[in-house]
C-alpha atoms as a PDB file:
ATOM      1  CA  UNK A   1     117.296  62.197  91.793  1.00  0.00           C
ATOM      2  CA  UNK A   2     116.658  65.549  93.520  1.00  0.00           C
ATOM      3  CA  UNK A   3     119.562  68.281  93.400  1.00  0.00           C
ATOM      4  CA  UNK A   4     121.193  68.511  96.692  1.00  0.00           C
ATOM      5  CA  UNK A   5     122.942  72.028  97.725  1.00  0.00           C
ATOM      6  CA  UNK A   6     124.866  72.036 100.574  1.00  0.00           C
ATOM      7  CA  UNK A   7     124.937  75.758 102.914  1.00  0.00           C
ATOM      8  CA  UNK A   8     128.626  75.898 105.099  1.00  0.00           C
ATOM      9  CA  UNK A   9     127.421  78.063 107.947  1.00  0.00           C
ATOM     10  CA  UNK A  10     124.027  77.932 109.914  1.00  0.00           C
ATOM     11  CA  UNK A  11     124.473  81.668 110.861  1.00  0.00           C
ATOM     12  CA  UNK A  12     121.182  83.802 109.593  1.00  0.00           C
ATOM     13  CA  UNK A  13     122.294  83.942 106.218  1.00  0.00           C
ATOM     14  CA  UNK A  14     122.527  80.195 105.567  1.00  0.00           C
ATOM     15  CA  UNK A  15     119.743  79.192 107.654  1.00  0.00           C
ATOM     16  CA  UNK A  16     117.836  81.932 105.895  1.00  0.00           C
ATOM     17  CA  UNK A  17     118.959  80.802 102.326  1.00  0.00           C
ATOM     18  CA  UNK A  18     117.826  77.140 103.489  1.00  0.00           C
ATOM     19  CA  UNK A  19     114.957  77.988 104.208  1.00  0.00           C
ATOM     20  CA  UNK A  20     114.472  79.511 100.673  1.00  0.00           C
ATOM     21  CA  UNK A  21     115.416  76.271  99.317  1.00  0.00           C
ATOM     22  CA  UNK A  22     113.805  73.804 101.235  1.00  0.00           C
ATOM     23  CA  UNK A  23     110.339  76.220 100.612  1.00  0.00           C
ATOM     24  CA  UNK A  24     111.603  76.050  96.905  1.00  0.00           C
ATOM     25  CA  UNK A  25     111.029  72.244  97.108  1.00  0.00           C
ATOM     26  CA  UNK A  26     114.088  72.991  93.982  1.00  0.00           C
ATOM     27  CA  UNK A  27     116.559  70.956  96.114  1.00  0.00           C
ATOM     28  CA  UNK A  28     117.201  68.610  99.345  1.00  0.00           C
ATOM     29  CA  UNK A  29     119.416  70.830 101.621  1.00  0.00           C
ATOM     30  CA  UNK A  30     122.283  69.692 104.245  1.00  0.00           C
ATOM     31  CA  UNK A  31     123.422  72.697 106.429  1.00  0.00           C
ATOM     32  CA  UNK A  32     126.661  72.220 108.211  1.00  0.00           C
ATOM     33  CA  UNK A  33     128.092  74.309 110.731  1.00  0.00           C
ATOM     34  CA  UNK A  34     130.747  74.018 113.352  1.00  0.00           C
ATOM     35  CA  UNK A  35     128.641  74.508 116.470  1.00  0.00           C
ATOM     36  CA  UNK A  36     127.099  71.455 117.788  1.00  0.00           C
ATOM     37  CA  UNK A  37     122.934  71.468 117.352  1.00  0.00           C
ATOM     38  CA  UNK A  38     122.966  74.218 115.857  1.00  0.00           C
ATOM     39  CA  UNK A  39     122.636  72.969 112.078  1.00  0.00           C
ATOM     40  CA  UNK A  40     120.935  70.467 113.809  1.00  0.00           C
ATOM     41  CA  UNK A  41     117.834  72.171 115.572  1.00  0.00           C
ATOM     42  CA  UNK A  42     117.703  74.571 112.407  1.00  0.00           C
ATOM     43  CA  UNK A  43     117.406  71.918 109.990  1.00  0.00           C
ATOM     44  CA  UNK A  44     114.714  69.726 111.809  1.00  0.00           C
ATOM     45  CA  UNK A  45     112.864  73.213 112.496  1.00  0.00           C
ATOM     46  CA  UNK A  46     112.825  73.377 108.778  1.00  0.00           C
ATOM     47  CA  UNK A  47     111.824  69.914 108.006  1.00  0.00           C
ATOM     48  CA  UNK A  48     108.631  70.031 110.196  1.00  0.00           C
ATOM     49  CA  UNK A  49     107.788  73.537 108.162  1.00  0.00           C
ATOM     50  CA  UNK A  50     108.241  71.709 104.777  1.00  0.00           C
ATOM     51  CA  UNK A  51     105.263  70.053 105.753  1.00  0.00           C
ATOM     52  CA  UNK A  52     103.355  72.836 105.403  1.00  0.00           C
ATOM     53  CA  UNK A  53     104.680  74.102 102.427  1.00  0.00           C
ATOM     54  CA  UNK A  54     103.829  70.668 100.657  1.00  0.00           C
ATOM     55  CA  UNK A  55     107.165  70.132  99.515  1.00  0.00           C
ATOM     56  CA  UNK A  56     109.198  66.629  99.644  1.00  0.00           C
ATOM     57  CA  UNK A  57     112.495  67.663  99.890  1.00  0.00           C
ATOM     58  CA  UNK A  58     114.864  66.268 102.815  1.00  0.00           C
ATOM     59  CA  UNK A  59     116.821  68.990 104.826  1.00  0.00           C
ATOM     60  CA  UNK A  60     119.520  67.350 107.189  1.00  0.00           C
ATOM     61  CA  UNK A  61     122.129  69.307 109.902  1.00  0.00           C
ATOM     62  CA  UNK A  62     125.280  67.814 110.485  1.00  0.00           C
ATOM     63  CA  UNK A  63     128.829  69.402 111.602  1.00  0.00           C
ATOM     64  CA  UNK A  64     130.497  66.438 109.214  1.00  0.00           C
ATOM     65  CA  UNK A  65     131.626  67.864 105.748  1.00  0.00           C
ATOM     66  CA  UNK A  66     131.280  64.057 104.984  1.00  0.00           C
ATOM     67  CA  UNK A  67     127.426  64.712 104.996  1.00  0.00           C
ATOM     68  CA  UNK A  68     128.014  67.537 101.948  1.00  0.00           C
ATOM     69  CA  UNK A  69     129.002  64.588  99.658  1.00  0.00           C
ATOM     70  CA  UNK A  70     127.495  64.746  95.873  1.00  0.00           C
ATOM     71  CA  UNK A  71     126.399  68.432  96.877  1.00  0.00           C
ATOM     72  CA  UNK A  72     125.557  70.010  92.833  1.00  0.00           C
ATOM     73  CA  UNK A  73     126.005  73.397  94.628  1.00  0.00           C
ATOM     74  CA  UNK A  74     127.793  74.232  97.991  1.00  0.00           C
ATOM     75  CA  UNK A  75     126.844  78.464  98.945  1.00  0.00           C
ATOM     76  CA  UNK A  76     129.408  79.786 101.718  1.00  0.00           C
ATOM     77  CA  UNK A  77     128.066  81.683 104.108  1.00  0.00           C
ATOM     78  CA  UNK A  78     130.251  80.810 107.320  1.00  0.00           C
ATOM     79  CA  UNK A  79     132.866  83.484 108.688  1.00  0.00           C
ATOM     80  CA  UNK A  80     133.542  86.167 111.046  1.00  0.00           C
ATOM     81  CA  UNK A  81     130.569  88.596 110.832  1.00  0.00           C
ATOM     82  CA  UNK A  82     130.774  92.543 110.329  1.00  0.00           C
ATOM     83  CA  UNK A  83     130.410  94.243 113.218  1.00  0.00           C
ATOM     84  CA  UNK A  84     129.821  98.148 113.557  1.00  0.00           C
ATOM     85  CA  UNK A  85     132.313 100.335 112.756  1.00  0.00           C
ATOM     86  CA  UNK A  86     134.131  97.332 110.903  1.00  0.00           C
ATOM     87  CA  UNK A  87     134.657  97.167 107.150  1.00  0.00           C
ATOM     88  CA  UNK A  88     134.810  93.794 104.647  1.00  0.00           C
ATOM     89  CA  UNK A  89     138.370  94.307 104.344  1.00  0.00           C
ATOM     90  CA  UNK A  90     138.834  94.300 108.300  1.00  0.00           C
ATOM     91  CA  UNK A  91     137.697  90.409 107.580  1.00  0.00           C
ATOM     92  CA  UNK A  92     140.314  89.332 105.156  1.00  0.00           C
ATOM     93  CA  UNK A  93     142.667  86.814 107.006  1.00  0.00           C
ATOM     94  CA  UNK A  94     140.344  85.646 109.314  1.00  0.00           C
ATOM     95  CA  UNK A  95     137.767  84.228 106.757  1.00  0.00           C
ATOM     96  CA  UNK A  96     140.982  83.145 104.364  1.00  0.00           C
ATOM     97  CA  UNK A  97     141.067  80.339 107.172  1.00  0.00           C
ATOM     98  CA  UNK A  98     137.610  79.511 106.955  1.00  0.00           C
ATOM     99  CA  UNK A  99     138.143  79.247 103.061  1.00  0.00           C
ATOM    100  CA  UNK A 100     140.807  76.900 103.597  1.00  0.00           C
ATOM    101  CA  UNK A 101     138.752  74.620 105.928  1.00  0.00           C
ATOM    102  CA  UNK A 102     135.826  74.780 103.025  1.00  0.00           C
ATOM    103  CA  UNK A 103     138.326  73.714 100.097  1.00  0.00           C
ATOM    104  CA  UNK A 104     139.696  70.986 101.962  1.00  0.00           C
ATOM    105  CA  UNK A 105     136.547  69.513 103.613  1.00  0.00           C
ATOM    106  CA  UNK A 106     134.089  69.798 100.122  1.00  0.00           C
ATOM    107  CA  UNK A 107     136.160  69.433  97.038  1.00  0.00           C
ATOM    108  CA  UNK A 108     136.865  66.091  96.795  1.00  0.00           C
ATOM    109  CA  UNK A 109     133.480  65.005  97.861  1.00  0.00           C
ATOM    110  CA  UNK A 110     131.416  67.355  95.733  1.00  0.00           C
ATOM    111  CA  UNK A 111     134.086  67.488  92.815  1.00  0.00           C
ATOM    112  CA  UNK A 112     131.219  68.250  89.767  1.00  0.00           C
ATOM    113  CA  UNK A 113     129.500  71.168  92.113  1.00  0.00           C
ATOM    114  CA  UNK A 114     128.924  74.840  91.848  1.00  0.00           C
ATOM    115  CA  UNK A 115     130.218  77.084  94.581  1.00  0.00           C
ATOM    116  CA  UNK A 116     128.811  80.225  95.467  1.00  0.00           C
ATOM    117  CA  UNK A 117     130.516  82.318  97.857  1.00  0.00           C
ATOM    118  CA  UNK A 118     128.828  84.994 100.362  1.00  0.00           C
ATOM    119  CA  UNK A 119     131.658  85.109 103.002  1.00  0.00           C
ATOM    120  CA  UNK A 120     133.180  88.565 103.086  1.00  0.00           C
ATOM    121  CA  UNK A 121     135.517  90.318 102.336  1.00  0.00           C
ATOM    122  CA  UNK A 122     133.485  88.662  98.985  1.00  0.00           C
ATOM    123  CA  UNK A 123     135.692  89.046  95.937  1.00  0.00           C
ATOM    124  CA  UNK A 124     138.560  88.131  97.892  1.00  0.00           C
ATOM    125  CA  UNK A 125     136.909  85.225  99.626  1.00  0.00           C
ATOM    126  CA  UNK A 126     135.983  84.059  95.842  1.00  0.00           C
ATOM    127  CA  UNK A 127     139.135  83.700  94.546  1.00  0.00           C
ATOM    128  CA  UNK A 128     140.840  82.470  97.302  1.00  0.00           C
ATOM    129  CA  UNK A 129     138.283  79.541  97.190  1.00  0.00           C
ATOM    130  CA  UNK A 130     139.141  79.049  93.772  1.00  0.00           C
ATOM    131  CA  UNK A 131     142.647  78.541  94.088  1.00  0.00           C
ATOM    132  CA  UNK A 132     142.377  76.282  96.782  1.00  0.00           C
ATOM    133  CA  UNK A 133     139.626  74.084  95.741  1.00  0.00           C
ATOM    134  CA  UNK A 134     141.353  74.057  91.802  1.00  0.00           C
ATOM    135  CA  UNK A 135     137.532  74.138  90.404  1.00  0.00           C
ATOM    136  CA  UNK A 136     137.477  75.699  87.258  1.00  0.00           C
ATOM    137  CA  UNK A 137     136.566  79.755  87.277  1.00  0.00           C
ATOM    138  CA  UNK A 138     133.030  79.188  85.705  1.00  0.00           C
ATOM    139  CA  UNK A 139     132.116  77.125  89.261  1.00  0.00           C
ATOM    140  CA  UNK A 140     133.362  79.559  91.372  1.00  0.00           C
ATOM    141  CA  UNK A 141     131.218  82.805  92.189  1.00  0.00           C
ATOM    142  CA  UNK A 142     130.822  85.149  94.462  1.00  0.00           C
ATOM    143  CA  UNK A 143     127.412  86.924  95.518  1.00  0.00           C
ATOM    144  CA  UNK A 144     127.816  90.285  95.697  1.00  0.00           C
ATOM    145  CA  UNK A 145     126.689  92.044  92.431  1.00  0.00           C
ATOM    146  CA  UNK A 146     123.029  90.955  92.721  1.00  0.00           C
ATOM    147  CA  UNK A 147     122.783  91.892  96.443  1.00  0.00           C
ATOM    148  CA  UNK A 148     124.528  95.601  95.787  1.00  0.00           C
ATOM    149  CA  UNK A 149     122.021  95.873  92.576  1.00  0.00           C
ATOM    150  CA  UNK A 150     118.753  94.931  95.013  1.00  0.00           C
ATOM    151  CA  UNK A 151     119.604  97.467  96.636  1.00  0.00           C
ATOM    152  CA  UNK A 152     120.059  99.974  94.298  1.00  0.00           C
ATOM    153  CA  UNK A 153     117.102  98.960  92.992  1.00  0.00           C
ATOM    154  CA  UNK A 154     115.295  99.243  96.361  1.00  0.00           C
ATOM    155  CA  UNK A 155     116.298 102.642  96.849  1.00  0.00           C
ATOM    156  CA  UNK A 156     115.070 104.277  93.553  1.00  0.00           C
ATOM    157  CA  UNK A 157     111.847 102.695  94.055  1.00  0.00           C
ATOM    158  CA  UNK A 158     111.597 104.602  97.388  1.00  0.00           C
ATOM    159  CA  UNK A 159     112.620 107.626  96.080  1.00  0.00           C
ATOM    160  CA  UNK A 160     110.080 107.886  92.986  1.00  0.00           C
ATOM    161  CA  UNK A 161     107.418 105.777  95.198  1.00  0.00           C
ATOM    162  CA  UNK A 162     107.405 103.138  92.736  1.00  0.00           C
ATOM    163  CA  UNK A 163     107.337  99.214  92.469  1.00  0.00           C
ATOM    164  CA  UNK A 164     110.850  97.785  92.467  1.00  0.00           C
ATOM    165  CA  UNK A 165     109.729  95.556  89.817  1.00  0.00           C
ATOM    166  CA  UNK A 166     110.011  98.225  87.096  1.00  0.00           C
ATOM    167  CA  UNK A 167     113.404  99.401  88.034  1.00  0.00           C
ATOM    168  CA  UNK A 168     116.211  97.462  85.992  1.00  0.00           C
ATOM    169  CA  UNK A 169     119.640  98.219  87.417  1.00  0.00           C
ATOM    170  CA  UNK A 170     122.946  96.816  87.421  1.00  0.00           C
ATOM    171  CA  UNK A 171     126.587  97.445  90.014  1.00  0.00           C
ATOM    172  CA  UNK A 172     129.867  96.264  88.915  1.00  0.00           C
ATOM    173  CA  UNK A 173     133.538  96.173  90.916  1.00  0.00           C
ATOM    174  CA  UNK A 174     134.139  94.577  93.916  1.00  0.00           C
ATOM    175  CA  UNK A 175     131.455  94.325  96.655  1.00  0.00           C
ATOM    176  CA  UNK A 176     132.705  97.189  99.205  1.00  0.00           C
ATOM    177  CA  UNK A 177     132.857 100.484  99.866  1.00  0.00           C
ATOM    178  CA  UNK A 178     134.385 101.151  96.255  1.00  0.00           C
ATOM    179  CA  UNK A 179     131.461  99.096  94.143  1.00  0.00           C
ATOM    180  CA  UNK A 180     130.459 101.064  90.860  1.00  0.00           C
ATOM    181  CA  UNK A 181     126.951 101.445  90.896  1.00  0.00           C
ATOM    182  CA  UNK A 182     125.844 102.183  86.950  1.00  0.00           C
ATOM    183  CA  UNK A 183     123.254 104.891  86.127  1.00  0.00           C
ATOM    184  CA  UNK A 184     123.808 104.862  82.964  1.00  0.00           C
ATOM    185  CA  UNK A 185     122.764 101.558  82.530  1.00  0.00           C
ATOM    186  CA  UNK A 186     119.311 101.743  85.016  1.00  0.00           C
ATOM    187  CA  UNK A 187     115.927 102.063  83.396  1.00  0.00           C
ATOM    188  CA  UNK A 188     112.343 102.716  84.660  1.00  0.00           C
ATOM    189  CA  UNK A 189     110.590 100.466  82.712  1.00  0.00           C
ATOM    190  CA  UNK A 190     112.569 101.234  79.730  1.00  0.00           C
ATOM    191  CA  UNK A 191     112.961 105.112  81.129  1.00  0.00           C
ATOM    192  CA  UNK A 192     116.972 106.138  82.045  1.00  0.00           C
ATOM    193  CA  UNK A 193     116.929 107.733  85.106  1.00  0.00           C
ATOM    194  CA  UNK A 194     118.111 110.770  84.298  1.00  0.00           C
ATOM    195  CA  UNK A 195     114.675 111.469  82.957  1.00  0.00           C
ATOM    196  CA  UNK A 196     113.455 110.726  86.305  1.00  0.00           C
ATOM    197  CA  UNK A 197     115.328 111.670  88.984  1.00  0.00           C
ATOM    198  CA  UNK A 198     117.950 114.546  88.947  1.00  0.00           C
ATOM    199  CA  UNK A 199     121.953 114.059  89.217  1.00  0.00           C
ATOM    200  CA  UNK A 200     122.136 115.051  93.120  1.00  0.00           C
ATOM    201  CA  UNK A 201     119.219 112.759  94.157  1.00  0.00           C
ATOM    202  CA  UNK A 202     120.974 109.922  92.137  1.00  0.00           C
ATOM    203  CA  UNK A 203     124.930 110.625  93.526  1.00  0.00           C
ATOM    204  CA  UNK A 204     122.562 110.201  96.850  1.00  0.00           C
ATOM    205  CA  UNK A 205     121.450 106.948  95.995  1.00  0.00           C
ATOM    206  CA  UNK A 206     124.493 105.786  94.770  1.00  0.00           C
ATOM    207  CA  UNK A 207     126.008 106.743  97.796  1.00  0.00           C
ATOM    208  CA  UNK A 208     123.343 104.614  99.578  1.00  0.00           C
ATOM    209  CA  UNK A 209     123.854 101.875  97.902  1.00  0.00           C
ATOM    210  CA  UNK A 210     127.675 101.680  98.590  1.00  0.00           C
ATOM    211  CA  UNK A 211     126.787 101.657 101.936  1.00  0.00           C
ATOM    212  CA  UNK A 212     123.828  99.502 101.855  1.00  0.00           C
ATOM    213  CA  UNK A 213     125.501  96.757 104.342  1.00  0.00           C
ATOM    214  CA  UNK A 214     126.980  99.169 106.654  1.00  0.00           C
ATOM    215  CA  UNK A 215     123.603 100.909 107.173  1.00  0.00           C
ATOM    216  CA  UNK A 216     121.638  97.832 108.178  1.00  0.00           C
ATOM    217  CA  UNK A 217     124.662  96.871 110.065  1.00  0.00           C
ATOM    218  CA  UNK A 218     124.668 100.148 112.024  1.00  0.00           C
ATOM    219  CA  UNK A 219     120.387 100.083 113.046  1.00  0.00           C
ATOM    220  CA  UNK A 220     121.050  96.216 113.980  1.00  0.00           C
ATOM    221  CA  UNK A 221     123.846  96.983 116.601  1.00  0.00           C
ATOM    222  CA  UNK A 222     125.147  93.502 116.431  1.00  0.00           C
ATOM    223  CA  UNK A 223     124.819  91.158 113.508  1.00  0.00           C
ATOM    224  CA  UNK A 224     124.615  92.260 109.558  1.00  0.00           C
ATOM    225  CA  UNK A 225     121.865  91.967 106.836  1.00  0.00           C
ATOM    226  CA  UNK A 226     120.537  88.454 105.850  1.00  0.00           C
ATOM    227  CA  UNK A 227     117.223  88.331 104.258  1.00  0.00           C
ATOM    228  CA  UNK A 228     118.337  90.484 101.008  1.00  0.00           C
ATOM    229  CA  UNK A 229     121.971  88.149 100.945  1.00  0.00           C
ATOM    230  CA  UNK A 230     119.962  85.250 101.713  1.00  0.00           C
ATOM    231  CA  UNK A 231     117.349  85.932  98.522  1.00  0.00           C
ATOM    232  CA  UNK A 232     120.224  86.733  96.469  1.00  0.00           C
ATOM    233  CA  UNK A 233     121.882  83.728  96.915  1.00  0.00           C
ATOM    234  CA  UNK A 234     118.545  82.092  96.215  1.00  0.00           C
ATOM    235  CA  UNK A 235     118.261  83.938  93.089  1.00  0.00           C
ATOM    236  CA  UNK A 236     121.345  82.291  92.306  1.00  0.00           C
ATOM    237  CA  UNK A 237     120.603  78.876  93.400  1.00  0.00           C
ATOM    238  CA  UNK A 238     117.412  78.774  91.317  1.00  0.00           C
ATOM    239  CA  UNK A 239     119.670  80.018  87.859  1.00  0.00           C
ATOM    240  CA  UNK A 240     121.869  77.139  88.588  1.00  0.00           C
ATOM    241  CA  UNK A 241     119.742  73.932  89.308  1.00  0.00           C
ATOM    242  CA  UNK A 242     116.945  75.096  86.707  1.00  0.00           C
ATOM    243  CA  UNK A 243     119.674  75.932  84.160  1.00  0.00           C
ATOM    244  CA  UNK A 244     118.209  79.540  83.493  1.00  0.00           C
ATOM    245  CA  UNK A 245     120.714  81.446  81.794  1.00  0.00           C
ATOM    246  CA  UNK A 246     119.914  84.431  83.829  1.00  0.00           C
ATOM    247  CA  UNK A 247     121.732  87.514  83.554  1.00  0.00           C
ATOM    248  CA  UNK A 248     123.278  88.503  87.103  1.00  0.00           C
ATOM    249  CA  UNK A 249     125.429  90.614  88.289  1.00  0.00           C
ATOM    250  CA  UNK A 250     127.893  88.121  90.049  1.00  0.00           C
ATOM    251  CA  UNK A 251     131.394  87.712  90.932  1.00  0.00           C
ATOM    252  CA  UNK A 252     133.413  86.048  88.269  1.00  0.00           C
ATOM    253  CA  UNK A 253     137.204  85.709  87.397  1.00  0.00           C
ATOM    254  CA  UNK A 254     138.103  88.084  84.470  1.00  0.00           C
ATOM    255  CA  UNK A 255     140.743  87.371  82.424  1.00  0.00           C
ATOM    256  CA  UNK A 256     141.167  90.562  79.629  1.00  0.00           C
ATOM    257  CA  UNK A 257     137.583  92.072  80.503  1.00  0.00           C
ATOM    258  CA  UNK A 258     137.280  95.085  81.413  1.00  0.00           C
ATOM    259  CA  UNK A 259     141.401  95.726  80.799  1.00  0.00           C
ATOM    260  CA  UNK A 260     141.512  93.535  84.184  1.00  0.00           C
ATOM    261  CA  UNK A 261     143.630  90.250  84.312  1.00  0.00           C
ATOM    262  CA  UNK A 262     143.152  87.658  86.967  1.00  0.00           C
ATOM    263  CA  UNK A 263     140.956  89.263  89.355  1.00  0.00           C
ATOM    264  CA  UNK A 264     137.550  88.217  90.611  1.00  0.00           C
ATOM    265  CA  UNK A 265     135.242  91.292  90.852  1.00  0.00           C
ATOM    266  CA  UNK A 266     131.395  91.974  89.805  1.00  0.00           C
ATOM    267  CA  UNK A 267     130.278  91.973  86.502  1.00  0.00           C
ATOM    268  CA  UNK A 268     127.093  90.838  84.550  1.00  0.00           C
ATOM    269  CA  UNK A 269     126.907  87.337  83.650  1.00  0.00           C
ATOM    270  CA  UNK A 270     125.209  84.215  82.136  1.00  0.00           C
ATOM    271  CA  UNK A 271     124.429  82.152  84.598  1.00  0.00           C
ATOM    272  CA  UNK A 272     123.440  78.161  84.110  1.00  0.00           C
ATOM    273  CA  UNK A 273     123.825  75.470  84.531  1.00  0.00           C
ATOM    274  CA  UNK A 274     127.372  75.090  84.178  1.00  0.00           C
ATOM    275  CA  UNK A 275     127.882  78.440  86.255  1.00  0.00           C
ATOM    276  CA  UNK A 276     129.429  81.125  84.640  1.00  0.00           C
ATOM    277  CA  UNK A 277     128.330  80.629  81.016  1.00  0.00           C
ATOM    278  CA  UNK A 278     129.823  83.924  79.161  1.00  0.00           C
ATOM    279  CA  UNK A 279     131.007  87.262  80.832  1.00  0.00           C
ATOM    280  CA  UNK A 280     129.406  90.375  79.433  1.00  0.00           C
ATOM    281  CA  UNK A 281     131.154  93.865  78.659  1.00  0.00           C
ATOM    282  CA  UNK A 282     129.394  96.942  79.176  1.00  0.00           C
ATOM    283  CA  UNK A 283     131.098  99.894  77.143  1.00  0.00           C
ATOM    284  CA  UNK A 284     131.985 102.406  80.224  1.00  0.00           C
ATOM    285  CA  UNK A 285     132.450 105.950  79.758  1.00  0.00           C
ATOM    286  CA  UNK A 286     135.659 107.129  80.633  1.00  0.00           C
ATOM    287  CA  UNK A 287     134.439 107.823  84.629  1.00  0.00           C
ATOM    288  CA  UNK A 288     132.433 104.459  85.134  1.00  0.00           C
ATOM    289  CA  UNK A 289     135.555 102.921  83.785  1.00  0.00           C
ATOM    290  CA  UNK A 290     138.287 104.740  86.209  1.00  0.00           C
ATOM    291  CA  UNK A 291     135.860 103.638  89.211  1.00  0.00           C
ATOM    292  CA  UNK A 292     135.996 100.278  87.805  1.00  0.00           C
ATOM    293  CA  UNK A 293     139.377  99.960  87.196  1.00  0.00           C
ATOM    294  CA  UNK A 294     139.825 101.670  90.930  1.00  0.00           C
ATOM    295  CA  UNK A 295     137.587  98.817  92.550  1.00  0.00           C
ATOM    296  CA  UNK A 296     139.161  95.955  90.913  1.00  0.00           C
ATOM    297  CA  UNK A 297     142.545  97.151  91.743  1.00  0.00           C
ATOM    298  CA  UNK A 298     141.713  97.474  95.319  1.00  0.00           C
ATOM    299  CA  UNK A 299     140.472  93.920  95.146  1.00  0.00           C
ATOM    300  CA  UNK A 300     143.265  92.646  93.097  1.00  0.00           C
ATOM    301  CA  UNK A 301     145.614  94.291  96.062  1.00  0.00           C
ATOM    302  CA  UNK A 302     143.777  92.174  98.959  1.00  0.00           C
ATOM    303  CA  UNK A 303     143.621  88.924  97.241  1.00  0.00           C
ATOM    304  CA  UNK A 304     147.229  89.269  96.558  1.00  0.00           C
ATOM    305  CA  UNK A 305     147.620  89.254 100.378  1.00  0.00           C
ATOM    306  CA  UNK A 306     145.255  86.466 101.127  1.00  0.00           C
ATOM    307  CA  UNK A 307     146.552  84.115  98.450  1.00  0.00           C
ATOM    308  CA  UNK A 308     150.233  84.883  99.559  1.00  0.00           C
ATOM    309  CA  UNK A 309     149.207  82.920 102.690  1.00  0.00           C
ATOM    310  CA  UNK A 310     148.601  79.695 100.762  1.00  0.00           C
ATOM    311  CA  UNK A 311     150.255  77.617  98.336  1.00  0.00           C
ATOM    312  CA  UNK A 312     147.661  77.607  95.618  1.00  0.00           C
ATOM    313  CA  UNK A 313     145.433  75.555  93.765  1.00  0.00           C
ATOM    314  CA  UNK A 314     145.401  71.916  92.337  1.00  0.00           C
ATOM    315  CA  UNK A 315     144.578  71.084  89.149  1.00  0.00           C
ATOM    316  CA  UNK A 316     141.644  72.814  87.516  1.00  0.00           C
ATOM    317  CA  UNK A 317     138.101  70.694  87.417  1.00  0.00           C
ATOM    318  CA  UNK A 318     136.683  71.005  84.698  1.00  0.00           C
END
């Protein structure tokens, strides 16, 4: 039997993400969506292109959560959009609704899936789901980390006019305007990048990076990045259903790491294909630390808020 992932929200970043499936041929694909034909029209658009991909996978809309049933992953894209001038943050209690309507609507019908979470403000949005849905931490995660490191990535490739491909990179914290992009741990094809590139041109980059989302979101006028979220989430997808035990950077509930207790922020990971497989410690200097520490706090501080709204969790899944 084929994997089935299930996108919530037909906006560009889960049609996009579909469409990286369905071409995938990994994994049938329902996309649901509140808006009548919407999920509809995008999905049957998609089915007549799988044609001429030569895949066989079945891609259905529907605005029925019932249609989501026996999903092995469920990515959540849906939620109130950035708009310029707007941070994540400016999102939080608005898209704590939407992560209510997700919990109750999927997790009894998908109760052995993987969720992956895109909806911002991310970290936030993460945790929240996992309280609400009771999954266990390891199938809860949020997106951020490998979207902030493509970027970083993408960056220092245009500065030394270089394939992306050779540039190995990694961001922790939360994914915002206080993320803690890590020189010390990004390589050229085994070069640091202090060899390469001198401390201004990197604080530059850095700086980029941090506002990667904000930049796109201020050329586009009205609407926010997708392909780069939507290929991340992919990336993610693909670890999961083909049981890859890829390291990511990824959003993931840390408990002790890091000195931080109970607090979903960025982090490199295993993942598999039973989600989060092991959480990996870096050993920060004393700066990279303090911006870590600063990041998850701020994080810690918001979901605070948003879970205050809501009773909790159920049981854990296991």
């Amino acid at each position: 039997m084929k994997a089935r992932v299930s996108i919530i929200g037909a906006g560009n970043v889960g049609a996009t993400t579909a469409h990286l499936v369905v071409q995938s041929g990994l994994a049938d694909v329902v996309l649901f969506d509140i808006a009548e034909g919407v999920p509809q029209g995008k999905a049957l658009d998609l089915a007549q292109a799988s044609s001429l991909w030569n895949v066989s996978v079945l891609c259905t809309g529907t605005n029925s959560y019932a249609d989501t049933a026996g999903s092995d992953i469920i990515v959540v894209t849906a939620g109130l959009p950035r708009k310029p001038g707007m941070s994540r943050d400016d999102l939080l209690f608005a898209n704590a609704d939407v992560m209510r309507q997700v919990a109750e609507g999927t997790s009894a019908l998908s109760d052995n899936c993987i969720y992956i979470v895109v909806t911002n403000p991310m970290d936030v949005m993460t945790q929240l789901l996992q309280q609400l849905s009771g999954f266990a931490p390891n199938k809860v995660i949020g997106m951020g980390g490998v979207l902030d490191s493509a970027r970083f990535r993408t960056f220092i490739a245009m500065d030394l006019g270089i394939s992306p491909e050779d540039v190995e990179t990694v961001v922790l914290g939360g994914h915002g305007d206080l993320m803690v992009p890590m020189p010390g741990f990004t390589t050229v094809k085994g070069i640091s990048i202090d060899k390469l590139i001198d401390k201004d041109r990197i604080a530059g980059l850095i700086d980029r990076t941090k506002n990667g989302g904000a930049e796109i979101v201020s050329l586009l006028r009205s609407g926010s990045a997708y392909y780069a979220p939507a290929a991340s989430v992919f990336e993610m997808v693909r670890a999961i259903l083909l049981d890859e035990k890829r390291i990511l950077p990824c959003s993931a509930l840390l408990n002790g790491e890091y000195g931080v207790n109970n607090t979903y922020v960025g982090v490199p990971v295993v993942l598999g294909g039973r989600g989060v497989e092991k959480i990996i410690e870096l050993e920060l200097n004393e700066s990279e630390a303090a911006g870590f520490r600063k990041s998850a706090g701020s994080v810690s501080e918001m979901a605070d808020k948003a879970l205050a709204r809501y009773d909790g969790g159920q049981n854990g899944k296991q």
